[in-house]
PDB file of N, CA and C in Angstrom:
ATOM      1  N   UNK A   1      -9.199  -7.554  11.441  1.00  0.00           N
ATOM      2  CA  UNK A   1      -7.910  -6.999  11.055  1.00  0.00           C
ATOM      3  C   UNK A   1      -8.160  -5.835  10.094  1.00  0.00           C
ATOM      4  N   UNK A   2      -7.435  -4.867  10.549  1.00  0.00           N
ATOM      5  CA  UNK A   2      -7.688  -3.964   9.492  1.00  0.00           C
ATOM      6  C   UNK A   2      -6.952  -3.924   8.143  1.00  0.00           C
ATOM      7  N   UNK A   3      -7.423  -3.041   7.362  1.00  0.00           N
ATOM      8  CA  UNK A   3      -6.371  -3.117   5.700  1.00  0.00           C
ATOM      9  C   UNK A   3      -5.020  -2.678   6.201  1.00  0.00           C
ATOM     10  N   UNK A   4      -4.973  -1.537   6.600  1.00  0.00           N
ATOM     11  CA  UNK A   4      -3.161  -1.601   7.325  1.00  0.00           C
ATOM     12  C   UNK A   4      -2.784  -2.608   7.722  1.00  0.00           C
ATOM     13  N   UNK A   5      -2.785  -3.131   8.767  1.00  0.00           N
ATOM     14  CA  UNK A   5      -2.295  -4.425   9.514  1.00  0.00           C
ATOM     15  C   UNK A   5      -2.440  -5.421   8.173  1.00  0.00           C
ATOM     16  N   UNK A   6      -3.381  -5.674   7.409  1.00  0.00           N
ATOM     17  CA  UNK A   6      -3.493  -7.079   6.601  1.00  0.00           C
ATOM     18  C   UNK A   6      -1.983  -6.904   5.468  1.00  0.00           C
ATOM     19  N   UNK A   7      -2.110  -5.245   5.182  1.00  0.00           N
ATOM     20  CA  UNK A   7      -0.820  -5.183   3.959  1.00  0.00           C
ATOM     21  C   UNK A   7      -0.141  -5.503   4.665  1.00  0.00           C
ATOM     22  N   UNK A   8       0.402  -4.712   6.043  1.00  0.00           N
ATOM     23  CA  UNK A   8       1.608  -5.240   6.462  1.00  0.00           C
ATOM     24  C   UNK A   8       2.242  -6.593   6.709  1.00  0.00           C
ATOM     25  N   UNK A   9       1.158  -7.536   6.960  1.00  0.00           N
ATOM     26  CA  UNK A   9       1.293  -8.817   7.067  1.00  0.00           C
ATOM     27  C   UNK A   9       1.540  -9.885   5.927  1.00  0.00           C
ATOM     28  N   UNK A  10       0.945  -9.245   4.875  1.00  0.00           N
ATOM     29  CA  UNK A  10       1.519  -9.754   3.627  1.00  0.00           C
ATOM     30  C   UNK A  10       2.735  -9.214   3.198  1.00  0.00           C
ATOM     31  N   UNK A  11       3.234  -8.121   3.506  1.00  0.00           N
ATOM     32  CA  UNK A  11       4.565  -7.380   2.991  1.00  0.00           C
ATOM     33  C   UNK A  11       5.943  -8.245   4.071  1.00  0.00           C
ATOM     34  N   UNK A  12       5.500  -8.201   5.271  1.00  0.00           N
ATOM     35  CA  UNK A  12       6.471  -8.761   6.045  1.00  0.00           C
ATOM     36  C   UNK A  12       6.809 -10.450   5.381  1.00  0.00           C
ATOM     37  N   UNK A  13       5.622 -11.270   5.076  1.00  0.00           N
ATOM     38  CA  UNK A  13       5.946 -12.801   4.534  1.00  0.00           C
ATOM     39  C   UNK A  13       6.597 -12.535   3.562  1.00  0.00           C
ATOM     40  N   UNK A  14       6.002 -11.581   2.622  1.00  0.00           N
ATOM     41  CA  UNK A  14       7.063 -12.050   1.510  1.00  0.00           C
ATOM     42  C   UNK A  14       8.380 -11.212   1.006  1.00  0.00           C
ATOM     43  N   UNK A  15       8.389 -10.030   1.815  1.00  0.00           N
ATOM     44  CA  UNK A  15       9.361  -9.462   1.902  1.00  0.00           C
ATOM     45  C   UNK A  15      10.736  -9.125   3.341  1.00  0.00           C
ATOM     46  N   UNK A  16      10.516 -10.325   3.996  1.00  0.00           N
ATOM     47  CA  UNK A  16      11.248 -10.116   5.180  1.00  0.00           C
ATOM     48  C   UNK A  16      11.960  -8.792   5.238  1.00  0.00           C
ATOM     49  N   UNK A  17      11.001  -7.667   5.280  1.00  0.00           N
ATOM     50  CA  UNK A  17      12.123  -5.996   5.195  1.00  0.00           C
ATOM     51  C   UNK A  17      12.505  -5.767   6.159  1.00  0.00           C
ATOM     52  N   UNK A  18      13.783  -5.049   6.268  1.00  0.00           N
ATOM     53  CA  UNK A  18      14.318  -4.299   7.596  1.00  0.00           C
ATOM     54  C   UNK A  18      13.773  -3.548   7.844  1.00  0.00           C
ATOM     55  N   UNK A  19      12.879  -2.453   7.184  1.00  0.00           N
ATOM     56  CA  UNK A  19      12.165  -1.795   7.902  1.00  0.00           C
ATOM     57  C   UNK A  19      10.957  -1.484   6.668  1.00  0.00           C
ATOM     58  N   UNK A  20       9.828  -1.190   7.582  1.00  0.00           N
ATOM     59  CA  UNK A  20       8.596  -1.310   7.083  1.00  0.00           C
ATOM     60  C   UNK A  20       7.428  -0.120   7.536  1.00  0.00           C
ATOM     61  N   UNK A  21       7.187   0.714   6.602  1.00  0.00           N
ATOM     62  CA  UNK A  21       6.374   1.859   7.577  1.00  0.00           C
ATOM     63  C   UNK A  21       5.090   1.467   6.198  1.00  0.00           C
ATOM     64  N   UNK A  22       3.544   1.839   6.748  1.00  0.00           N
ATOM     65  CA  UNK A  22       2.208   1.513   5.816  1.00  0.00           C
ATOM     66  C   UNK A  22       1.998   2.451   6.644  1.00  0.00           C
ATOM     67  N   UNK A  23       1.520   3.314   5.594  1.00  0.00           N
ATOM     68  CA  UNK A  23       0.874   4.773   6.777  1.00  0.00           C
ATOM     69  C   UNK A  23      -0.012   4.892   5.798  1.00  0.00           C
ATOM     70  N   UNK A  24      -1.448   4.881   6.527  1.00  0.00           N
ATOM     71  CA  UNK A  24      -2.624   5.051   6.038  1.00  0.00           C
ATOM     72  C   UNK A  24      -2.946   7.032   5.641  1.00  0.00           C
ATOM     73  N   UNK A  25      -2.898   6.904   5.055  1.00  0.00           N
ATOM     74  CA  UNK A  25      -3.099   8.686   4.197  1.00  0.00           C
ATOM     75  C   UNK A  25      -4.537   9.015   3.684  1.00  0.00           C
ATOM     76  N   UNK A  26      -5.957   8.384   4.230  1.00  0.00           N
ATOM     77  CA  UNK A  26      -6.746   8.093   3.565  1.00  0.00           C
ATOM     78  C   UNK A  26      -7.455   9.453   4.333  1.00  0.00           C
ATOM     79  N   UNK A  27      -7.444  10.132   5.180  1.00  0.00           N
ATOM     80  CA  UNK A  27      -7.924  11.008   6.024  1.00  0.00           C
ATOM     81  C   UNK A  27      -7.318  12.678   5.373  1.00  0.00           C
ATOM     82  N   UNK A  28      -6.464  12.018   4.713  1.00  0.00           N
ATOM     83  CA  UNK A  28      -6.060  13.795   3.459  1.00  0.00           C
ATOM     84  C   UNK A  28      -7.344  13.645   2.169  1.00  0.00           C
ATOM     85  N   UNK A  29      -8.018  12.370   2.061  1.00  0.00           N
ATOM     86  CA  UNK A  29      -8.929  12.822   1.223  1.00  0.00           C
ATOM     87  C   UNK A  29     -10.322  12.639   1.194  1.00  0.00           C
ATOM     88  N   UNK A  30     -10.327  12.712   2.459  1.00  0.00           N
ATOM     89  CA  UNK A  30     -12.284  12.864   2.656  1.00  0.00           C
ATOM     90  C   UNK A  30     -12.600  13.747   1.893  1.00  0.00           C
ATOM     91  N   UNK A  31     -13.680  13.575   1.471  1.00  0.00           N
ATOM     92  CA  UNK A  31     -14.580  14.313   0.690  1.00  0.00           C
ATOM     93  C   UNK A  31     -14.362  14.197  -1.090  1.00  0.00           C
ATOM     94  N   UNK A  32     -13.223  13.514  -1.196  1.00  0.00           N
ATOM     95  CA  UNK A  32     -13.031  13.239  -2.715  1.00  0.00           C
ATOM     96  C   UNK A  32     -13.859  11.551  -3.212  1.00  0.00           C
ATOM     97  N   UNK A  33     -13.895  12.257  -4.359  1.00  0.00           N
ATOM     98  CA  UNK A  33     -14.982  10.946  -5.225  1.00  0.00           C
ATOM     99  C   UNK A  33     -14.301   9.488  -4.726  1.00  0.00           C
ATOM    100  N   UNK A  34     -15.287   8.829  -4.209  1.00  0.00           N
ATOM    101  CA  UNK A  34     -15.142   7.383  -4.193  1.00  0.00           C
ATOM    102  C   UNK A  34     -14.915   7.414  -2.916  1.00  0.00           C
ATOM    103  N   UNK A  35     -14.735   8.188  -1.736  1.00  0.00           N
ATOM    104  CA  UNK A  35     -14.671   8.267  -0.483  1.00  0.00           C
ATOM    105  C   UNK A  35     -15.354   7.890   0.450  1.00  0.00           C
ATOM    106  N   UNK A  36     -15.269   7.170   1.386  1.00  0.00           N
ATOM    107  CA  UNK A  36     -16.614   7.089   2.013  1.00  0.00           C
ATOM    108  C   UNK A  36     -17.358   8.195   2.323  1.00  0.00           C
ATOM    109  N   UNK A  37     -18.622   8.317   2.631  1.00  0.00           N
ATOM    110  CA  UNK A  37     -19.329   9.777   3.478  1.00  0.00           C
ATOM    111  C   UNK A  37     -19.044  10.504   2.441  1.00  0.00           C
ATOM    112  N   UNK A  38     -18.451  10.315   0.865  1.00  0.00           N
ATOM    113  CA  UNK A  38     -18.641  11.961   0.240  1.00  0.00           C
ATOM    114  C   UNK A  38     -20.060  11.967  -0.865  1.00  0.00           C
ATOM    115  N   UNK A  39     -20.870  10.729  -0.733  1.00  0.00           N
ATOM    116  CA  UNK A  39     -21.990  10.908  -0.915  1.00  0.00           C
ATOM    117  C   UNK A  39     -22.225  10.848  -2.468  1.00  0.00           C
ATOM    118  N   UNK A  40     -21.170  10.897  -2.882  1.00  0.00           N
ATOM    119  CA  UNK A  40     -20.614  10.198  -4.489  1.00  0.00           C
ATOM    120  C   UNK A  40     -21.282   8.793  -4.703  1.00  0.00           C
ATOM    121  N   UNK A  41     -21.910   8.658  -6.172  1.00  0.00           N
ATOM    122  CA  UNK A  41     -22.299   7.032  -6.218  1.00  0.00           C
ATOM    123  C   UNK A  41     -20.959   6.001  -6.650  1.00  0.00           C
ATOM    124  N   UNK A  42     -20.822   5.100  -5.492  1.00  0.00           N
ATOM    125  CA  UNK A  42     -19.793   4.415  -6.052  1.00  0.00           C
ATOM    126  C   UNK A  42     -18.714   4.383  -4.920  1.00  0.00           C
ATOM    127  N   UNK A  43     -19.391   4.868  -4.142  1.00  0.00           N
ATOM    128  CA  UNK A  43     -18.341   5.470  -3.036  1.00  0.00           C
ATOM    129  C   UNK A  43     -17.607   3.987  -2.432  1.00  0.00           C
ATOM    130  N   UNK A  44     -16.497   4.122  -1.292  1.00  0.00           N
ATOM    131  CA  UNK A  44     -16.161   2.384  -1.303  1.00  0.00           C
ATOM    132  C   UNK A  44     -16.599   2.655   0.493  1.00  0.00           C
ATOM    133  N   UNK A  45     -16.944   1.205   0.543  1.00  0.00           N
ATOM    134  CA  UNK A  45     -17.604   0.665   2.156  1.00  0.00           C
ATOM    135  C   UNK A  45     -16.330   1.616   3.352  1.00  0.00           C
ATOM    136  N   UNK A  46     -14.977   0.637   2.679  1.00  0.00           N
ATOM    137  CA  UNK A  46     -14.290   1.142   3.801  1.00  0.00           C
ATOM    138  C   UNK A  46     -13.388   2.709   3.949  1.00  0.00           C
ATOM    139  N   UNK A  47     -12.957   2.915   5.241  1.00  0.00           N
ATOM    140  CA  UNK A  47     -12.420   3.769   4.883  1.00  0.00           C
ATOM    141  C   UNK A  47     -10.814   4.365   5.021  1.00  0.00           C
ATOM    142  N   UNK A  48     -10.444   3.038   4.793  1.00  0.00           N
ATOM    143  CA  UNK A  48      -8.969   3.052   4.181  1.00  0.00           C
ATOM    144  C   UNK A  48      -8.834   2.568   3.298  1.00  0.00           C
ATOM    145  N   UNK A  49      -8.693   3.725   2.432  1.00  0.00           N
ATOM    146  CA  UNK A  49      -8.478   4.004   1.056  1.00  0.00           C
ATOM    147  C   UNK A  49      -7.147   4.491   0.576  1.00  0.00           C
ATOM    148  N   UNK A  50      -6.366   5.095   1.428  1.00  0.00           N
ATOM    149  CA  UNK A  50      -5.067   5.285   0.329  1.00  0.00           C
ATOM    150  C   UNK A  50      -3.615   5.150   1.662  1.00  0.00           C
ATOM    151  N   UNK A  51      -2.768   5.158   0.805  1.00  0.00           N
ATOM    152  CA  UNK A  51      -1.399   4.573   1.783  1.00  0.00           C
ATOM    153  C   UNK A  51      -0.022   4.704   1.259  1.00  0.00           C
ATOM    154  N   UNK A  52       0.615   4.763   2.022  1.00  0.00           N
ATOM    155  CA  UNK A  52       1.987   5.524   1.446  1.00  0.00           C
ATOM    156  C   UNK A  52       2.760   4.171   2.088  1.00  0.00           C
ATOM    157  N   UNK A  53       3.868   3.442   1.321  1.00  0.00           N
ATOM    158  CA  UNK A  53       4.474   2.160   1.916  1.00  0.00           C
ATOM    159  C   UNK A  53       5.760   2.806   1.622  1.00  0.00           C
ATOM    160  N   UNK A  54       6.449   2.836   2.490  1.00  0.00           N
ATOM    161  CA  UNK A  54       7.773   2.666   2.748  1.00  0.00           C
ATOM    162  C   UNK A  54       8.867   1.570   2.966  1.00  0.00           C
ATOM    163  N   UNK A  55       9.499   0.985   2.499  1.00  0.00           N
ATOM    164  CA  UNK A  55       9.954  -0.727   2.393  1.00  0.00           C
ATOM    165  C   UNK A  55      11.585  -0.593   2.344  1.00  0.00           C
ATOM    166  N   UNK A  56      12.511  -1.596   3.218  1.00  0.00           N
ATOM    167  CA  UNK A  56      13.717  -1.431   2.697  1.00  0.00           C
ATOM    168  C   UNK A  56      13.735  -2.936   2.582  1.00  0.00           C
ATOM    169  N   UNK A  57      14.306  -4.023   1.471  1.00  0.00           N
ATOM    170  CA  UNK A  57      14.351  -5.241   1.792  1.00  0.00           C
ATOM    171  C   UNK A  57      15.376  -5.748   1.165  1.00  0.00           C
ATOM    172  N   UNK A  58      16.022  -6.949   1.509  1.00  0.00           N
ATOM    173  CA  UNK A  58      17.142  -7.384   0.416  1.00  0.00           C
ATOM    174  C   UNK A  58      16.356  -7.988  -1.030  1.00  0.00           C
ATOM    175  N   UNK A  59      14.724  -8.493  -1.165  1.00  0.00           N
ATOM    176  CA  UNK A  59      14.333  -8.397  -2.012  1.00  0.00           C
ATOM    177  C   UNK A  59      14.549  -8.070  -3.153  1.00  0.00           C
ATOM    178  N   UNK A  60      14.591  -6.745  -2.759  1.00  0.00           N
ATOM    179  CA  UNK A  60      14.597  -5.352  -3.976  1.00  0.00           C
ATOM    180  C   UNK A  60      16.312  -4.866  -4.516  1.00  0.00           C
ATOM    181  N   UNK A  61      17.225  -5.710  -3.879  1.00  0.00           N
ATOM    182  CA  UNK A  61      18.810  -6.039  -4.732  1.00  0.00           C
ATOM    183  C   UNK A  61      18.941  -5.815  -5.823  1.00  0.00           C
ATOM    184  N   UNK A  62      19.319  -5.328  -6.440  1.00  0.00           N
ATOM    185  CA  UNK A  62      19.564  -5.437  -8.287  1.00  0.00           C
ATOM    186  C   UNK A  62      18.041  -5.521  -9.252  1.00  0.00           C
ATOM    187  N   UNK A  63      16.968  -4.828  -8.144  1.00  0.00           N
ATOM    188  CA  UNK A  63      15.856  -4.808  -9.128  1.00  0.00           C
ATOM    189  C   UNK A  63      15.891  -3.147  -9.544  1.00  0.00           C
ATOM    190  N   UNK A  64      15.394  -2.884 -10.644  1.00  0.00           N
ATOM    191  CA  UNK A  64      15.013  -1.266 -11.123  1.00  0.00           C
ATOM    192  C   UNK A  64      13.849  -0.914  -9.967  1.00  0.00           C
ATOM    193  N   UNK A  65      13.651  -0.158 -10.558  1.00  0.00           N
ATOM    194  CA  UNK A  65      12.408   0.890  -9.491  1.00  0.00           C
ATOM    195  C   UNK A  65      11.344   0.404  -9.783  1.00  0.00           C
ATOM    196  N   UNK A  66      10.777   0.002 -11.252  1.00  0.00           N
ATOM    197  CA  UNK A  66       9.674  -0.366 -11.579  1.00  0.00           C
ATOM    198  C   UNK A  66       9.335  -2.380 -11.142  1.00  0.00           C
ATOM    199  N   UNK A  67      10.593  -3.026 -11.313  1.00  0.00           N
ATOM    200  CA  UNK A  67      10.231  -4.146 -10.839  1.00  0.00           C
ATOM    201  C   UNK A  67       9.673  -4.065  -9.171  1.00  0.00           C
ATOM    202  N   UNK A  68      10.699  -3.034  -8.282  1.00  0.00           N
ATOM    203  CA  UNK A  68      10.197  -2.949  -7.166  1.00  0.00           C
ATOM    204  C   UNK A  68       8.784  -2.965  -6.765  1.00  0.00           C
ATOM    205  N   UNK A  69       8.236  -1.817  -7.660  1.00  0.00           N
ATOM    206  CA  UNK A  69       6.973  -1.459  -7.704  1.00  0.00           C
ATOM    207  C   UNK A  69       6.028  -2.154  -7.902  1.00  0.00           C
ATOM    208  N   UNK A  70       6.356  -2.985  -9.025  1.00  0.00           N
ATOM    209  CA  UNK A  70       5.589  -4.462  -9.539  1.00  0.00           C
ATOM    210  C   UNK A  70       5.630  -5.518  -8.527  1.00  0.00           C
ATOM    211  N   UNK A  71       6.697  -5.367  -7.830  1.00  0.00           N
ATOM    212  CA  UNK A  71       6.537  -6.358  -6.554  1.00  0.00           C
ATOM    213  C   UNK A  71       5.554  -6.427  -5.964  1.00  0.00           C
ATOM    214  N   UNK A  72       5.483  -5.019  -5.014  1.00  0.00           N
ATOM    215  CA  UNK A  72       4.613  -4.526  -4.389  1.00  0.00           C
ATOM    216  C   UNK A  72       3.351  -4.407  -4.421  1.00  0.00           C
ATOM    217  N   UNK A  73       3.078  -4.420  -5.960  1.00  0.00           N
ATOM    218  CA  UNK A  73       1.828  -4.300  -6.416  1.00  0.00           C
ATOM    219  C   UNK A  73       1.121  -5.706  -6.268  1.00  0.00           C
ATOM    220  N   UNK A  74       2.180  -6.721  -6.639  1.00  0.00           N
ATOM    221  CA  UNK A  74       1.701  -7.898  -6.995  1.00  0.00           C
ATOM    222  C   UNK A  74       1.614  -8.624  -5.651  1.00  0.00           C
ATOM    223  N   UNK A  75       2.035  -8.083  -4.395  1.00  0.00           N
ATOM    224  CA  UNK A  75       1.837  -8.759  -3.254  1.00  0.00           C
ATOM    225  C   UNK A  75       0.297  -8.579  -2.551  1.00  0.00           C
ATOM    226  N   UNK A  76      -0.076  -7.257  -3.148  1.00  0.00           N
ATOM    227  CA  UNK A  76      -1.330  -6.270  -2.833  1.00  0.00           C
ATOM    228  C   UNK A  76      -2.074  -6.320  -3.432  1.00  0.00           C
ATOM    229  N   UNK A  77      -1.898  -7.017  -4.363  1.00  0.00           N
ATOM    230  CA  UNK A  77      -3.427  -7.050  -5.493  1.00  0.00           C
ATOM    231  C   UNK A  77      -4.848  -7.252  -5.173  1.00  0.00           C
ATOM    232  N   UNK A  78      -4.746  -7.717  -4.090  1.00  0.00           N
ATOM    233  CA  UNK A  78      -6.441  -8.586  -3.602  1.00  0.00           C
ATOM    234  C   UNK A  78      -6.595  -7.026  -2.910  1.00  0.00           C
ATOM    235  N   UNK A  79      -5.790  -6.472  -1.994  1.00  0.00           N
ATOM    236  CA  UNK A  79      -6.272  -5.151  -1.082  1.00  0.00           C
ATOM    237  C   UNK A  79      -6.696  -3.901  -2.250  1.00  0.00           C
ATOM    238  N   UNK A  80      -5.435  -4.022  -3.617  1.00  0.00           N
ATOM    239  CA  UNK A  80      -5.800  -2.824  -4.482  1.00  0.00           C
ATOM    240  C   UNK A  80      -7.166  -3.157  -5.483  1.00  0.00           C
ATOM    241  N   UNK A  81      -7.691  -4.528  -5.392  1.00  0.00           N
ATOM    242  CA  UNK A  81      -8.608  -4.929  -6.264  1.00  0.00           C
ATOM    243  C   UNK A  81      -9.965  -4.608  -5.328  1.00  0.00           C
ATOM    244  N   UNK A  82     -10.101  -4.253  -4.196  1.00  0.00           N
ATOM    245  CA  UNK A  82     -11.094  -4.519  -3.236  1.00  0.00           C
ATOM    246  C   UNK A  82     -10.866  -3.502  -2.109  1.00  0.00           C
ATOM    247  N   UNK A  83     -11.180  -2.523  -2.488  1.00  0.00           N
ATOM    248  CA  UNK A  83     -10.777  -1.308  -1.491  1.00  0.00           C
ATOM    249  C   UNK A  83      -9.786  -0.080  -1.646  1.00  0.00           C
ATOM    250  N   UNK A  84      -8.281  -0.459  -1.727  1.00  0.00           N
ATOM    251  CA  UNK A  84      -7.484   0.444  -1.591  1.00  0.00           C
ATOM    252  C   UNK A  84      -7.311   1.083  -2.499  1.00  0.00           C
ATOM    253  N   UNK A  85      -7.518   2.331  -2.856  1.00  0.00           N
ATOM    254  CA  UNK A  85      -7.726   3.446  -3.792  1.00  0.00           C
ATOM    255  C   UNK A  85      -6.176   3.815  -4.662  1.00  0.00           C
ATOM    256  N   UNK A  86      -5.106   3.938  -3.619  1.00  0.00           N
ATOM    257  CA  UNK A  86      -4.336   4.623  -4.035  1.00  0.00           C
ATOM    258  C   UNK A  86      -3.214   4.061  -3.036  1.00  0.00           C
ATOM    259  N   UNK A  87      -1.665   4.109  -3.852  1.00  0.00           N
ATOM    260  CA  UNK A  87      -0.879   3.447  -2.766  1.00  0.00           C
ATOM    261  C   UNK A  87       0.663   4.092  -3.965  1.00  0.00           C
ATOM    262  N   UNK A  88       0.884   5.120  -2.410  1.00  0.00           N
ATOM    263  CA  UNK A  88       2.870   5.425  -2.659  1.00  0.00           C
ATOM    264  C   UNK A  88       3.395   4.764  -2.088  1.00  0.00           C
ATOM    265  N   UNK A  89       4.254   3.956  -3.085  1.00  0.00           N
ATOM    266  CA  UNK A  89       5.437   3.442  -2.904  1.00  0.00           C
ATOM    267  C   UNK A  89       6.529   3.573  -3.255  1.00  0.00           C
ATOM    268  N   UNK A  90       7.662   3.718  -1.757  1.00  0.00           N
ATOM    269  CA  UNK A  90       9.184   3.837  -1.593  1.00  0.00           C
ATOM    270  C   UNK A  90       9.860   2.546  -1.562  1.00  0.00           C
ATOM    271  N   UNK A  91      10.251   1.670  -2.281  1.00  0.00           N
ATOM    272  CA  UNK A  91      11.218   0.401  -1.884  1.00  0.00           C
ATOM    273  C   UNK A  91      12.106   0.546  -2.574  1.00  0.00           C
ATOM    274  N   UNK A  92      13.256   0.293  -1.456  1.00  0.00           N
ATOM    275  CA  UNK A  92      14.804   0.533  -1.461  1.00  0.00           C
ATOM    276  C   UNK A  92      15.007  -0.951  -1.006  1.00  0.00           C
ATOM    277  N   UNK A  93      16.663  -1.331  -1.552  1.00  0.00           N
ATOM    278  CA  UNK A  93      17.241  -2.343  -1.178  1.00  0.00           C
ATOM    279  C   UNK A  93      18.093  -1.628   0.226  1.00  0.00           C
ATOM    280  N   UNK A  94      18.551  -2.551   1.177  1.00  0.00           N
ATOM    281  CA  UNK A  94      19.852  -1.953   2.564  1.00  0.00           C
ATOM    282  C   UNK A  94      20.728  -1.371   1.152  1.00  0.00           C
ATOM    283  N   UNK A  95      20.759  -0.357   2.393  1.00  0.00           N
ATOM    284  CA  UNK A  95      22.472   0.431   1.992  1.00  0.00           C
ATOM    285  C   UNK A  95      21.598   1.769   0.617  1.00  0.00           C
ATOM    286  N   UNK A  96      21.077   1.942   0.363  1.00  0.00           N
ATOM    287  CA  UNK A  96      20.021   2.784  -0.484  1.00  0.00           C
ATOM    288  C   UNK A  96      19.380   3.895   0.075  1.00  0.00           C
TER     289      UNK A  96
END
């Protein structure tokens, strides 16, 4: 399974969203530090490294922007602790 597919699969359990886009963005930064192939020490194995999440869920109801975010973060922690470099996130509640 790849890291796309694995976030998404954790985002869908615990966020039953209406809609859900994980778009891997990791190919705008080849050649930057920590990249694979940029020959940097430290570089990471894989090479999806960064991701832009887009989320609409009833979840995210009456939360601020930053709890959203903290959501998100906290669903992803094992992928952002072990690989994933960098991650934009959009979560909106319906009707937003």
């Amino acid at each position: 399974m790849s890291v796309k597919e694995r976030m998404e699969s954790k985002l869908v359990a615990a966020l039953e969203p209406i809609l859900l886009e994980v778009i891997d963005e990791s190919h705008k930064h080849a050649g930057h530090i920590g990249h694979p192939g940029s020959g940097h020490p430290g570089a990471m194995s894989s090479s999806e490294t960064h991701f832009h999440v887009k989320v609409v869920s009833g979840a995210f109801t009456g939360k601020t922007r930053l709890a959203r975010h903290r959501l998100v973060n906290e669903i992803l922690a094992e992928d952002l602790s072990s690989g994933v470099h960098a991650l934009a996130i959009e979560a909106r509640a319906p009707g937003e």
